[in-house]
N, C-alpha and C. Protein backbone atom coordinates (compact mmCIF):
# COMPACT_ATOMS: atom_id res chain seq x y z
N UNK A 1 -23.89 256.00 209.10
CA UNK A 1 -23.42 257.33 209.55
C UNK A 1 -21.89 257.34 209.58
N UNK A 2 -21.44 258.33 208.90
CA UNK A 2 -19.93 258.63 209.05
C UNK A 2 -19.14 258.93 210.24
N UNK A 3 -18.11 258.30 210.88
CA UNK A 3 -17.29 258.50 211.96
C UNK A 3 -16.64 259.81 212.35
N UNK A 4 -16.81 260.00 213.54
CA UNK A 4 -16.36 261.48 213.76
C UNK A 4 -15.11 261.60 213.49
N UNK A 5 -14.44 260.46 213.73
CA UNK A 5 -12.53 260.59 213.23
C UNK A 5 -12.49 260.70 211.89
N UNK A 6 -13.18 260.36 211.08
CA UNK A 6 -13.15 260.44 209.64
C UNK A 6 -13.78 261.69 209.45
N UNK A 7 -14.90 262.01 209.17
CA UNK A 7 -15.37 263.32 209.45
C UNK A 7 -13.91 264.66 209.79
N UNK A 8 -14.21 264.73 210.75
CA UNK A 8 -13.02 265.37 211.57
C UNK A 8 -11.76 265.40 210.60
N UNK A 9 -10.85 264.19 210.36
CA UNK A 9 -9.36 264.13 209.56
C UNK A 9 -9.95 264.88 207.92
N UNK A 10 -10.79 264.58 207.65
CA UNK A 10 -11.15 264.75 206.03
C UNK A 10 -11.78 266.43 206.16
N UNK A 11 -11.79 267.64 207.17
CA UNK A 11 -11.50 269.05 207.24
C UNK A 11 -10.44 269.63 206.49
N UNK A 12 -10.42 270.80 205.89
CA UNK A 12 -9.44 271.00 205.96
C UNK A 12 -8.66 271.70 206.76
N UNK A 13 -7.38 271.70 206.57
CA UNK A 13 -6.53 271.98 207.31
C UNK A 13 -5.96 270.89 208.04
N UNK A 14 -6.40 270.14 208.45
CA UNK A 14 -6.19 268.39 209.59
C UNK A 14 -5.58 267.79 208.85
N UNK A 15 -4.78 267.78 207.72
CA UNK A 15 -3.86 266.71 207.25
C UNK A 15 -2.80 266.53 208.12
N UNK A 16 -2.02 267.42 208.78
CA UNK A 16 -1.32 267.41 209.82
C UNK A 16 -1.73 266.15 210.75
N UNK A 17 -2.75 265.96 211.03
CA UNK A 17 -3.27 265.04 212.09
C UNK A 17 -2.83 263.26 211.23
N UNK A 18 -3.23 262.42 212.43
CA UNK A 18 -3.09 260.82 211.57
C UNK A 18 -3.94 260.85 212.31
N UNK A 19 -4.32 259.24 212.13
CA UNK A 19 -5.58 258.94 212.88
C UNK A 19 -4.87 257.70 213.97
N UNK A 20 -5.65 258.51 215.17
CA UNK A 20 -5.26 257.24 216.36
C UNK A 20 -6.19 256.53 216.27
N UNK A 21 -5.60 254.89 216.73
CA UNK A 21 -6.36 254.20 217.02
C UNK A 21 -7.18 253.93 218.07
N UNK A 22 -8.47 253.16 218.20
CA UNK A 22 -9.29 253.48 219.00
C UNK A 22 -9.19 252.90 220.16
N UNK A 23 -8.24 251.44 219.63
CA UNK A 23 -7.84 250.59 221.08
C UNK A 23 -7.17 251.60 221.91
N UNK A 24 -6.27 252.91 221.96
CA UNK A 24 -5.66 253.62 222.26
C UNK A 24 -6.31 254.74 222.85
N UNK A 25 -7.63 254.82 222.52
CA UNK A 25 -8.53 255.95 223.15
C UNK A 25 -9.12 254.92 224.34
N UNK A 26 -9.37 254.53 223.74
CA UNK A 26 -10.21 253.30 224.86
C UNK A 26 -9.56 253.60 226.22
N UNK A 27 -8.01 253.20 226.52
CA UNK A 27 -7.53 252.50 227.41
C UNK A 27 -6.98 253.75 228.24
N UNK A 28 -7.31 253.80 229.14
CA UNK A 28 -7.35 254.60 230.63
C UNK A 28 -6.31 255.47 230.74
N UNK A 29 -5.49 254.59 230.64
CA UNK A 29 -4.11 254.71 230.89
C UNK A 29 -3.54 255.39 230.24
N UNK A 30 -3.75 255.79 228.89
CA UNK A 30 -3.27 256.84 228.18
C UNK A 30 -4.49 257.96 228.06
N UNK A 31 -5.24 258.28 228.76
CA UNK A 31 -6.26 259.49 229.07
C UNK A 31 -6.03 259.77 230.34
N UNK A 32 -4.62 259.34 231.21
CA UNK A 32 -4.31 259.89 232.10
C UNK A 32 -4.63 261.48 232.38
N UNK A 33 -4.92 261.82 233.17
CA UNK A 33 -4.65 263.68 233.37
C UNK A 33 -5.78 264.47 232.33
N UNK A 34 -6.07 264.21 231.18
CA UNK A 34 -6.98 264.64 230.16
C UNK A 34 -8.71 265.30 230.68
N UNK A 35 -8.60 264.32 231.92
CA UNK A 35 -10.28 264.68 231.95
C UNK A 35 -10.52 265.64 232.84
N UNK A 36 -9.22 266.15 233.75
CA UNK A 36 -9.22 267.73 234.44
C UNK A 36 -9.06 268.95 233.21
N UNK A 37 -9.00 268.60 231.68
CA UNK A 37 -8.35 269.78 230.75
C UNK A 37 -10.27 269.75 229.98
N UNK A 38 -10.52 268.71 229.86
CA UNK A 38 -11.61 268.77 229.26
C UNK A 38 -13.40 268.45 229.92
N UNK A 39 -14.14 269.75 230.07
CA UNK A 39 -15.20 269.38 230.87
C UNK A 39 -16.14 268.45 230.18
N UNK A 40 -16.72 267.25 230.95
CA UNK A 40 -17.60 266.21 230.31
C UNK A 40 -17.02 265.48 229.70
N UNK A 41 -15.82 264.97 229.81
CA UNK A 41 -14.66 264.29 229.57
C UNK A 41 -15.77 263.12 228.91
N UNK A 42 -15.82 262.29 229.61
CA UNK A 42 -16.99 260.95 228.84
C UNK A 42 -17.29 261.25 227.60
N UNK A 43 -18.43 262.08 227.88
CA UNK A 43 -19.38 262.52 227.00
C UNK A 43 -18.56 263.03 225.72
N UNK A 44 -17.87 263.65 225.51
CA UNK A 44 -17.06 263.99 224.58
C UNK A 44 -15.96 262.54 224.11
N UNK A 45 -15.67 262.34 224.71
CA UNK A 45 -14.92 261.05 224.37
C UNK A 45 -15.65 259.92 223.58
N UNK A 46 -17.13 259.85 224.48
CA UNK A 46 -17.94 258.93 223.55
C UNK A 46 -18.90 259.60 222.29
N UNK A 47 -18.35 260.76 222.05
CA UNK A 47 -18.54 261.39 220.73
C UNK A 47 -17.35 261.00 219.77
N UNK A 48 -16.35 261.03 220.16
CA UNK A 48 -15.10 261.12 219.22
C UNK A 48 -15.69 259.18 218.80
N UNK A 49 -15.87 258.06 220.03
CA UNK A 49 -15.78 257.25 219.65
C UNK A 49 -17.22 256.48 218.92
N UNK A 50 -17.79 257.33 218.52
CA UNK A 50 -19.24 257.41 217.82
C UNK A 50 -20.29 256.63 219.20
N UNK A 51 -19.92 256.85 220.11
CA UNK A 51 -20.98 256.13 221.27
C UNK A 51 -22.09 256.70 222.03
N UNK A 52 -21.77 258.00 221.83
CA UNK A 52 -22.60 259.27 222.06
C UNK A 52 -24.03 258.73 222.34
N UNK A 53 -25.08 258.87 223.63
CA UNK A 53 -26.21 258.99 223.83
C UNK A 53 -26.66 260.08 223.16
N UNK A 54 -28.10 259.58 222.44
CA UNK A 54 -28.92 260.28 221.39
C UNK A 54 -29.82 261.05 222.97
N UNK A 55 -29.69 260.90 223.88
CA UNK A 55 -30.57 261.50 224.77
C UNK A 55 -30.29 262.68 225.06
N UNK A 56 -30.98 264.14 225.49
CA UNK A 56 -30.51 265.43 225.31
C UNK A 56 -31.47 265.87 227.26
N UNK A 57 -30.23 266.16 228.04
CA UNK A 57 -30.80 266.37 229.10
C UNK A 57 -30.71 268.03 229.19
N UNK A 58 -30.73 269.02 228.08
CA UNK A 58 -31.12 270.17 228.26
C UNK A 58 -32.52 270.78 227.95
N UNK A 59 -33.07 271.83 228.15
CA UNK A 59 -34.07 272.22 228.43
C UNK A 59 -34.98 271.05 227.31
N UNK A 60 -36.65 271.15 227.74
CA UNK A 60 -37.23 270.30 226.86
C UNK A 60 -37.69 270.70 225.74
N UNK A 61 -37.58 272.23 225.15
CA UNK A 61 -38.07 272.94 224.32
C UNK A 61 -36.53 273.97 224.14
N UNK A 62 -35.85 273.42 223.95
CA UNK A 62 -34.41 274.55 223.78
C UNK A 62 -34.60 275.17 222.15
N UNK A 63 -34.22 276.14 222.17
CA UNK A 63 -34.52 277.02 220.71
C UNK A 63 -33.25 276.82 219.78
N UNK A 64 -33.66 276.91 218.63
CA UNK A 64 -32.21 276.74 217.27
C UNK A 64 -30.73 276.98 218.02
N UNK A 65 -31.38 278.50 218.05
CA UNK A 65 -29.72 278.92 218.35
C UNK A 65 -29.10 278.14 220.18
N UNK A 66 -29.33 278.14 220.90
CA UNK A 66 -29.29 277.61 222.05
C UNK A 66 -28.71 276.50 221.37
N UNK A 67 -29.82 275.33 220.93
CA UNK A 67 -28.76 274.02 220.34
C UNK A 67 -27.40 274.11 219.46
N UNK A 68 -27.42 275.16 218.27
CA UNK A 68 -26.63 275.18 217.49
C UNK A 68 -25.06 275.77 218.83
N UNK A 69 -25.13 276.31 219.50
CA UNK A 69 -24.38 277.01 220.15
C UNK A 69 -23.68 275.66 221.17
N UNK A 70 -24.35 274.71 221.89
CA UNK A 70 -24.11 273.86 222.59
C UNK A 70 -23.43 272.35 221.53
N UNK A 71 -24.12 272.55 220.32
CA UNK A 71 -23.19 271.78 219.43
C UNK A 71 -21.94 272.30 219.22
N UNK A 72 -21.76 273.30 218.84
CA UNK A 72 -20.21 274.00 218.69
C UNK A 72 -19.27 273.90 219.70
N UNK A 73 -20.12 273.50 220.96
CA UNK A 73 -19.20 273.91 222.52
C UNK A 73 -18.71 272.48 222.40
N UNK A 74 -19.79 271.10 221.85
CA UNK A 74 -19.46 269.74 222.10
C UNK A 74 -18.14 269.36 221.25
N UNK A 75 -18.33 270.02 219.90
CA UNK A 75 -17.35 270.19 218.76
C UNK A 75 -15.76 270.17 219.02
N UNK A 76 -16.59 271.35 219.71
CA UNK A 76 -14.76 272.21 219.82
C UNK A 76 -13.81 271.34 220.97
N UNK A 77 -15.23 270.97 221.90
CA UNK A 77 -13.94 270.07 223.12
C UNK A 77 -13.56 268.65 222.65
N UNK A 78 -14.64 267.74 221.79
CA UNK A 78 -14.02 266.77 220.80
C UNK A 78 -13.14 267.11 220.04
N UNK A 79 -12.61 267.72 219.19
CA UNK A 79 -11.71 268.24 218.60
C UNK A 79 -9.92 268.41 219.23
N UNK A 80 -10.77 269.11 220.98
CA UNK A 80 -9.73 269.59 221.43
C UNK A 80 -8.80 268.25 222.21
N UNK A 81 -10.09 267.29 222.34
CA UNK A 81 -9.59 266.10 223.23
C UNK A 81 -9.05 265.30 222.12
N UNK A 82 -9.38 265.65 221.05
CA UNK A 82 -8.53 264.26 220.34
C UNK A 82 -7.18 265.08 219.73
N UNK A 83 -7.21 266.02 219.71
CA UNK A 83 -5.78 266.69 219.36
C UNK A 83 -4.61 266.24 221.02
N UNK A 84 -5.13 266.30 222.13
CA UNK A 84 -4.79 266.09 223.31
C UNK A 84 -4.05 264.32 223.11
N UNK A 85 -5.12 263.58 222.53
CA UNK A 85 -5.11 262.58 222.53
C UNK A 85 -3.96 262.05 221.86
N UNK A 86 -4.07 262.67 220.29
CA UNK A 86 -3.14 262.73 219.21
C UNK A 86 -1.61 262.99 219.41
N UNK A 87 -1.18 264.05 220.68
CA UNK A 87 0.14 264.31 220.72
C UNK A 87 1.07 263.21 221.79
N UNK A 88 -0.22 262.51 222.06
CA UNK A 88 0.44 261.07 222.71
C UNK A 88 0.59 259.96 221.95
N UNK A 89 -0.48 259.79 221.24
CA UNK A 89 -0.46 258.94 220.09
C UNK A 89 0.87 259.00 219.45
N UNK A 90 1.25 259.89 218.76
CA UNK A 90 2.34 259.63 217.80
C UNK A 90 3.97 259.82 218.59
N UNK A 91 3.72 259.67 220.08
CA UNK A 91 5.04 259.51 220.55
C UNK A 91 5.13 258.15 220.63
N UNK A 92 3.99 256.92 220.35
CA UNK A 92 4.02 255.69 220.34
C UNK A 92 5.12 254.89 219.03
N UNK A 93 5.42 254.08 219.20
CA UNK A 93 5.74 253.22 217.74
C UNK A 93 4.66 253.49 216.72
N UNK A 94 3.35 253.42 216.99
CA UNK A 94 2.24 253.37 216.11
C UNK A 94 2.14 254.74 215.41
N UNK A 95 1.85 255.50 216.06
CA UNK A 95 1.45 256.97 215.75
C UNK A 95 2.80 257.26 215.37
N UNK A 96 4.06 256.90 215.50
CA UNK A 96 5.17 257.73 214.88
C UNK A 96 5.77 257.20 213.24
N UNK A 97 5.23 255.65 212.89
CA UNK A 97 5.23 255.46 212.01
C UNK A 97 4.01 256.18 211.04
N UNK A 98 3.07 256.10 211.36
CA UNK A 98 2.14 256.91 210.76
C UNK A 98 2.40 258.66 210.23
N UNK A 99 3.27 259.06 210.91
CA UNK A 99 4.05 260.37 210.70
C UNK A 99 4.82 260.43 209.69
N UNK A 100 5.51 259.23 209.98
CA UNK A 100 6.68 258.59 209.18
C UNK A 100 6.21 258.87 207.62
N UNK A 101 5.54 258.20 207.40
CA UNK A 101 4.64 258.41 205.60
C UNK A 101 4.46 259.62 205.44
N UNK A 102 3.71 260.10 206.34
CA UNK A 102 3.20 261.75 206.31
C UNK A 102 4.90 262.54 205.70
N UNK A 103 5.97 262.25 206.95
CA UNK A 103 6.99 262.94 206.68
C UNK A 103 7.59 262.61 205.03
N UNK A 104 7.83 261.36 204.89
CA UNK A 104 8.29 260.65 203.44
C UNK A 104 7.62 261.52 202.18
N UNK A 105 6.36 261.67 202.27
CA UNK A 105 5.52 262.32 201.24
C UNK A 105 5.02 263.59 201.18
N UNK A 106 5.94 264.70 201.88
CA UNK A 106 6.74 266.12 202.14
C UNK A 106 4.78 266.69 202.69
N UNK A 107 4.13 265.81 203.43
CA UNK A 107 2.65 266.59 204.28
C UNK A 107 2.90 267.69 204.81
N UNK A 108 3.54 267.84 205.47
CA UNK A 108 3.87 268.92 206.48
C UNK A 108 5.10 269.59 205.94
N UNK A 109 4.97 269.98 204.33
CA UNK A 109 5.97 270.64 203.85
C UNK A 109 7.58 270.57 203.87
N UNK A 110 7.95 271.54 203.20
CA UNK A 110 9.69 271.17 203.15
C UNK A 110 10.52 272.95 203.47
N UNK A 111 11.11 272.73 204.03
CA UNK A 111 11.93 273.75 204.26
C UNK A 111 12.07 275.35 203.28
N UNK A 112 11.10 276.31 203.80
CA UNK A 112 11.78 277.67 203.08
C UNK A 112 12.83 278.24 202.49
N UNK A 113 13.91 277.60 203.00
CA UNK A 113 15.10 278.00 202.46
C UNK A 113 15.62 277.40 201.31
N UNK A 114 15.87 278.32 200.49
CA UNK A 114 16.37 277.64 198.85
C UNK A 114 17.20 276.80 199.16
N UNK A 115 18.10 276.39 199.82
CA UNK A 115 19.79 275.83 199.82
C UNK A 115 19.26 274.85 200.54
N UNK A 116 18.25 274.81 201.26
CA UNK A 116 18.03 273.47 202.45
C UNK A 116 16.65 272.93 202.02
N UNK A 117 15.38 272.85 201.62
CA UNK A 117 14.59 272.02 201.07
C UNK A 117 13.93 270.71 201.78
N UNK A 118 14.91 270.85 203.11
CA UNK A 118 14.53 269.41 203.78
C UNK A 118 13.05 269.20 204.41
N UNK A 119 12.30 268.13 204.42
CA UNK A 119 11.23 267.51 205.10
C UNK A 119 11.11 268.53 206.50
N UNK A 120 10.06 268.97 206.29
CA UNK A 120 9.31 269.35 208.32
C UNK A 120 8.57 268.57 208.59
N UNK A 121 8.97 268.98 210.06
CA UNK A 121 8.18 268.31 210.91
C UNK A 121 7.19 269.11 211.58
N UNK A 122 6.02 268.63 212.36
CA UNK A 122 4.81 269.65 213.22
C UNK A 122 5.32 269.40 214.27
N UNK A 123 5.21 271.33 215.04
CA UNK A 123 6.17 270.97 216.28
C UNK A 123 4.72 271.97 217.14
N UNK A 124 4.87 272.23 218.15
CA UNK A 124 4.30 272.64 218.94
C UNK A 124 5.23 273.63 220.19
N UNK A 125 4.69 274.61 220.34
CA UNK A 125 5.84 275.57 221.54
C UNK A 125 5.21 275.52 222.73
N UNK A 126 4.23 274.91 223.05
CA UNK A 126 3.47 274.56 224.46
C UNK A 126 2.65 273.04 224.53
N UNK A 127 2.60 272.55 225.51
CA UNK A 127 1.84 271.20 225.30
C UNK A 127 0.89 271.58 225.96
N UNK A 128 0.20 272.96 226.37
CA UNK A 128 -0.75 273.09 226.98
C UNK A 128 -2.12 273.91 225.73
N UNK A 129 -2.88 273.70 225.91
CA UNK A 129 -3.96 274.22 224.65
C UNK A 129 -3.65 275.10 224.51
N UNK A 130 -4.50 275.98 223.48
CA UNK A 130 -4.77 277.25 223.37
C UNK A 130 -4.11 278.27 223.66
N UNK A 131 -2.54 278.02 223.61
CA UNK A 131 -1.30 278.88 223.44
C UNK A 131 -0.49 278.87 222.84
N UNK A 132 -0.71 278.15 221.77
CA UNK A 132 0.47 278.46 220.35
C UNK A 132 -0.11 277.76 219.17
N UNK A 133 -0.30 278.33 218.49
CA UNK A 133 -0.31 277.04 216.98
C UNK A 133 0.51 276.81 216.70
N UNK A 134 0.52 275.88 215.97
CA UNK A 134 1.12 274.77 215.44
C UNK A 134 2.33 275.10 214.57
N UNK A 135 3.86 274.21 214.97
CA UNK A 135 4.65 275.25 213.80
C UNK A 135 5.29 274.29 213.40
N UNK A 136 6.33 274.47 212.15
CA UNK A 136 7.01 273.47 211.31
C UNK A 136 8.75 273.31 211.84
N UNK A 137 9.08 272.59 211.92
CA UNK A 137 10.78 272.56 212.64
C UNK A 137 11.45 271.74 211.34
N UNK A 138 12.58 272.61 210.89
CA UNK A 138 13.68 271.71 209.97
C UNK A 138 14.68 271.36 210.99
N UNK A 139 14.81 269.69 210.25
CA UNK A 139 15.45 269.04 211.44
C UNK A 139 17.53 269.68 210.77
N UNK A 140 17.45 270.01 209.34
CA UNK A 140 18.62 270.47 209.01
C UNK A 140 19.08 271.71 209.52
N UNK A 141 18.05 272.35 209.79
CA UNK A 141 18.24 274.33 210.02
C UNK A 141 18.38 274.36 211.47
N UNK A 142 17.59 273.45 212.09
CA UNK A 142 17.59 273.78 213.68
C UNK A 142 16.83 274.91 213.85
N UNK A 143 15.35 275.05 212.77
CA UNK A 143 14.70 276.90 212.86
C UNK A 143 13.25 276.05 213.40
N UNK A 144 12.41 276.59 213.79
CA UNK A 144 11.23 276.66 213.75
C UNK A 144 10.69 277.71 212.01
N UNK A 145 9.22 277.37 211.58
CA UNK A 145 8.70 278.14 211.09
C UNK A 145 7.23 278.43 211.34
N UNK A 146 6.45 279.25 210.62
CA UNK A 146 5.10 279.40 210.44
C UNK A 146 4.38 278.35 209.78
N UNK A 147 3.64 277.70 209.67
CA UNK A 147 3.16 276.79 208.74
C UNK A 147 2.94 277.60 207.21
N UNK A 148 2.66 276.89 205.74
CA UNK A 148 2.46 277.61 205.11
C UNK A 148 1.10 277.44 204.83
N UNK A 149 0.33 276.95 204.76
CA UNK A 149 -1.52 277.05 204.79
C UNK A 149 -2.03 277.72 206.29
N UNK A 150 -2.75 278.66 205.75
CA UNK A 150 -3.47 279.71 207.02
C UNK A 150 -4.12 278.48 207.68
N UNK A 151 -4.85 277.52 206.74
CA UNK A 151 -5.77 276.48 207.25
C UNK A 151 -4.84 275.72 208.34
N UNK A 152 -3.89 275.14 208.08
CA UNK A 152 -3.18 274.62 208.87
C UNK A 152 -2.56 275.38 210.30
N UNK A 153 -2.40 276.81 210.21
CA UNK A 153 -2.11 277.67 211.52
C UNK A 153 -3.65 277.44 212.53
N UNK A 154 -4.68 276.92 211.86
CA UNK A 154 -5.59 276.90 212.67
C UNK A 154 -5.29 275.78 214.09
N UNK A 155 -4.80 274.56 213.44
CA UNK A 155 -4.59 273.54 214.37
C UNK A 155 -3.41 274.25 216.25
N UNK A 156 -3.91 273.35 216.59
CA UNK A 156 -3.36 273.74 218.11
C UNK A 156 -1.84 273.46 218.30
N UNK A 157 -0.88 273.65 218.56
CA UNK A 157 0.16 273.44 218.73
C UNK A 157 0.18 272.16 219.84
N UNK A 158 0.09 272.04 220.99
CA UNK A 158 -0.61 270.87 221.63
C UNK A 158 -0.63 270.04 221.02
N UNK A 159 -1.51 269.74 219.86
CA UNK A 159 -2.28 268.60 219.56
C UNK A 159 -0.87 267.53 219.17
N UNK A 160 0.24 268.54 219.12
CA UNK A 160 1.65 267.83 218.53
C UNK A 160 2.88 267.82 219.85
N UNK A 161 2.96 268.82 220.45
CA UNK A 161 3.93 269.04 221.41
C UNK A 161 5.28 269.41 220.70
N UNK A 162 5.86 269.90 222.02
CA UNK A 162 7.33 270.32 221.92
C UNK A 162 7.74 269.05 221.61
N UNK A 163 8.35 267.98 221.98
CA UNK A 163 8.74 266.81 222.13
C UNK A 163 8.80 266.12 220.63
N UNK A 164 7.57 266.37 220.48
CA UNK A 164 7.76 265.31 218.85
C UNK A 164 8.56 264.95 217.84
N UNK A 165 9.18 266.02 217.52
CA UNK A 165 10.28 265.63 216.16
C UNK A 165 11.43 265.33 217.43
N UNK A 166 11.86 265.64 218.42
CA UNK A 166 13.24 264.97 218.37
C UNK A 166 13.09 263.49 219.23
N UNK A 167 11.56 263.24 219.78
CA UNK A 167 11.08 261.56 219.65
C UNK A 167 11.35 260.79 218.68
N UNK A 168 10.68 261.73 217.10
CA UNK A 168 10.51 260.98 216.05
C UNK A 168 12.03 260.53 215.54
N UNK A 169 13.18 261.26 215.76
CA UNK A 169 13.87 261.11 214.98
C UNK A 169 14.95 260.09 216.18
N UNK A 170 14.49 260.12 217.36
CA UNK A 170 15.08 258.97 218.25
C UNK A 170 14.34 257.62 217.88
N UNK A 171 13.17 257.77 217.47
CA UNK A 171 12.55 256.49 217.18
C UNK A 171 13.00 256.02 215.64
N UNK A 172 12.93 256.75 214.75
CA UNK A 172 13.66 256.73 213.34
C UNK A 172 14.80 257.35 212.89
N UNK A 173 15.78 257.15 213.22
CA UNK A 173 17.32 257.55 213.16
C UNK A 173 17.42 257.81 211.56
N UNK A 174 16.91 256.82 210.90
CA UNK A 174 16.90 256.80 209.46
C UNK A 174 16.57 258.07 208.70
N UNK A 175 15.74 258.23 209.64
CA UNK A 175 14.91 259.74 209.47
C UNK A 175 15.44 261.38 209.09
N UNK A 176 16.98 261.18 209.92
CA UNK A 176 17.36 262.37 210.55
C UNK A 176 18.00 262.39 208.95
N UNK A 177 18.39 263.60 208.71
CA UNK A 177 19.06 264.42 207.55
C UNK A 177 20.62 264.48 207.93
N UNK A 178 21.37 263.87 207.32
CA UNK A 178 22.41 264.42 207.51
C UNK A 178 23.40 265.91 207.40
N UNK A 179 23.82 266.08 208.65
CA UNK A 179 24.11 267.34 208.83
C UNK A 179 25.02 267.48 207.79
N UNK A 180 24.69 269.28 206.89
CA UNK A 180 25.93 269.42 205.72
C UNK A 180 26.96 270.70 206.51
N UNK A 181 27.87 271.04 206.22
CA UNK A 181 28.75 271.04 206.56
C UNK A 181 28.44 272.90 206.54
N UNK A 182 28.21 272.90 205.66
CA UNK A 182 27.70 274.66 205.10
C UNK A 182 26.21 274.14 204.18
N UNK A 183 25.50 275.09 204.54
CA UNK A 183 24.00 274.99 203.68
C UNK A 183 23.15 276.03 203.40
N UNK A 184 24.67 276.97 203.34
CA UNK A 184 24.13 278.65 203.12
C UNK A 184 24.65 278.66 201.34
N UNK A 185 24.56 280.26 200.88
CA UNK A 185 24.73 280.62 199.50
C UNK A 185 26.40 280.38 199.29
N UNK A 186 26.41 279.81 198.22
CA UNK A 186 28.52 279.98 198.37
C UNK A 186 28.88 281.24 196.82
N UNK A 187 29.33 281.76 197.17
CA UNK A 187 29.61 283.18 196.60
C UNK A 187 30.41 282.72 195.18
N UNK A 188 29.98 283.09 193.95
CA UNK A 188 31.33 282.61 192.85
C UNK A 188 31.19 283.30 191.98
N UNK A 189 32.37 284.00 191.40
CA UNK A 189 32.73 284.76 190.28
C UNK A 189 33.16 283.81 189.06
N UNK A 190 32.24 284.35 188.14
CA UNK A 190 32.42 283.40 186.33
C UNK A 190 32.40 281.86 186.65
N UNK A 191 31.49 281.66 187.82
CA UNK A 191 31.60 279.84 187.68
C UNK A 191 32.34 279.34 189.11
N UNK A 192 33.53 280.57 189.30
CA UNK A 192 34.23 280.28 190.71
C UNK A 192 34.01 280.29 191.90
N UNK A 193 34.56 279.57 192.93
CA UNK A 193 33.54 279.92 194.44
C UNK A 193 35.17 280.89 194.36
N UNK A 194 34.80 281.84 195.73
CA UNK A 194 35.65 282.91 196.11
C UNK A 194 36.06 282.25 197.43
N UNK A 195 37.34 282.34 197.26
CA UNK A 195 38.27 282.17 198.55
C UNK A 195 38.38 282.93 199.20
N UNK A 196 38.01 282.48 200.89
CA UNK A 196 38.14 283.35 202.49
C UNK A 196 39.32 284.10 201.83
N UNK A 197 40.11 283.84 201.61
CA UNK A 197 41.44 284.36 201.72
C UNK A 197 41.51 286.01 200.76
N UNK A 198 40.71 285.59 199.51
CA UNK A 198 40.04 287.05 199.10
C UNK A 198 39.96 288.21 199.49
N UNK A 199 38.87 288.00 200.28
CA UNK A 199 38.43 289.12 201.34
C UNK A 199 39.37 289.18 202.88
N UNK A 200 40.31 288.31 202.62
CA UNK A 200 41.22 288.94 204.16
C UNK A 200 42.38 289.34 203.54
N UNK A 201 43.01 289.51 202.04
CA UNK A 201 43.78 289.73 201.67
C UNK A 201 43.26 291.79 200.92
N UNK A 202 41.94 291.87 201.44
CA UNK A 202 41.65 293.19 201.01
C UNK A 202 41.65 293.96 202.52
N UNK A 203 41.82 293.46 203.59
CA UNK A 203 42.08 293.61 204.85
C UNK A 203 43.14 294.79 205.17
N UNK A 204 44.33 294.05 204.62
CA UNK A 204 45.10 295.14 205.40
C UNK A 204 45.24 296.24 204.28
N UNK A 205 44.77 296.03 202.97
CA UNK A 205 45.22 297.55 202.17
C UNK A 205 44.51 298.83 202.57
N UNK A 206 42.94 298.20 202.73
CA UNK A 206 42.16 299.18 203.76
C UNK A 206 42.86 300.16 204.95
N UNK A 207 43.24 299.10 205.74
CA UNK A 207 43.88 299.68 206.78
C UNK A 207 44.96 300.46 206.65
N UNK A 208 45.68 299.93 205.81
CA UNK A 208 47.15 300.89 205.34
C UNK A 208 46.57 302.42 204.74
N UNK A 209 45.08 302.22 203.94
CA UNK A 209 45.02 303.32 203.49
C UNK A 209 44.59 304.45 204.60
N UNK A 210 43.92 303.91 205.09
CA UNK A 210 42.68 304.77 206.13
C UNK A 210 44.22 305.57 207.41
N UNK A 211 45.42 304.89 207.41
CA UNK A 211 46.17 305.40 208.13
C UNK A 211 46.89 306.32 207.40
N UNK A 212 47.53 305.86 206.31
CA UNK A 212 47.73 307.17 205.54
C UNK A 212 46.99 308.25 205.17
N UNK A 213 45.82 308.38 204.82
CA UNK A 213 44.88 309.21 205.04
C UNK A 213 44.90 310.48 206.49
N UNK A 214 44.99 309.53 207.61
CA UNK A 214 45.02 310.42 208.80
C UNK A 214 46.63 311.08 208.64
N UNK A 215 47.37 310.26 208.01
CA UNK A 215 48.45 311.28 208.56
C UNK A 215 48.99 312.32 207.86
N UNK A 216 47.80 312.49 206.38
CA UNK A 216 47.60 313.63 205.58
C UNK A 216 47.25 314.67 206.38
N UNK A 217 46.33 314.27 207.12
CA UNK A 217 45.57 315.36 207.81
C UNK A 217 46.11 315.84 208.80
């Protein structure tokens, strides 16, 4: 039988995600606080970690839809606990190298802007569920964006946090883009860029005119 983490990462849309390790689910200590966000905390946990009791303590004759409906509910809070799980994970050494590749091999896309092109990162505008999806941050622009796969707006913003890219790039300095100086359009006539001085040297003829003008009148 196939693993729910595998299962689960191989969706689409979840490329965004890496996979935590399990020594890391296991250990207490980082499921701090988690099991007041998610009801049946265990039980869901020992789904994610394929440990799940085959035993079913709801009705003894429950009908299709009834089950199909209580699978979706088990789904969605596995899902939700390992995205929970996940935005701790990759503030680790472990989970942030694992990003690391993701980032190297442009996963989580590259920057909208023609002039800037740089690597995103998955950022998150709440670390609390089910109040923001998931968005892309250029570490050159200083912008947030939309993701560009609808599939990918599905994921939780959470599952990544506010925090992440400027962890990642304290943990991998290497990482960061060097800031350019200007990384907007530069204006040029027949090949030439146009000098500030251009347009402040059309400054005062304006003005000279617009006063002569009034004192026609």
């Amino acid at each position: 039988m196939q693993r729910w983490i595998d299962t689960h990462l191989q969706k689409r849309g979840n490329h965004f995600l890496c996979r935590v390790d399990e020594c890391f689910m296991t250990d207490s200590f980082n499921l701090t606080g988690l099991a007041e966000c998610i009801p049946n905390f265990l039980n869901v946990l020992q789904r994610i970690l394929n440990t799940e009791s085959t035993s079913d303590d709801s009705d003894s004759n429950p009908s299709a839809s009834s089950k199909s409906e209580k699978e979706e509910e088990k789904e969605l809070a596995a899902e939700t606990l390992y995205g929970l799980i996940h935005a701790r994970f990759i503030m680790t050494r472990r989970g942030s190298d694992e990003m690391k590749d993701k980032f190297y091999n442009n996963i989580f896309g590259v920057c909208p802007r023609v002039t800037c092109a740089t690597s995103l990162l998955p950022i998150g505008l709440s670390d609390a569920p089910c109040e923001e999806n998931v968005k892309t941050y250029c570490p050159m622009c200083d912008e947030i964006f939309e993701a560009k796969s609808s599939k990918v707006r599905g994921l939780d913003g959470a599952f990544f946090g506010i925090s992440f890219p400027h962890m990642f790039f304290m943990m991998n300095p290497e990482c960061r883009p060097a800031k350019k100086k200007s990384h907007g359009w530069v204006p040029k006539l027949f090949g030439f860029r146009i000098h500030p001085s251009a347009y402040q040297s059309q400054e005062p003829e304006e003005e000279t005119k617009d006063e002569n003008e009034d004192k026609e009148e």
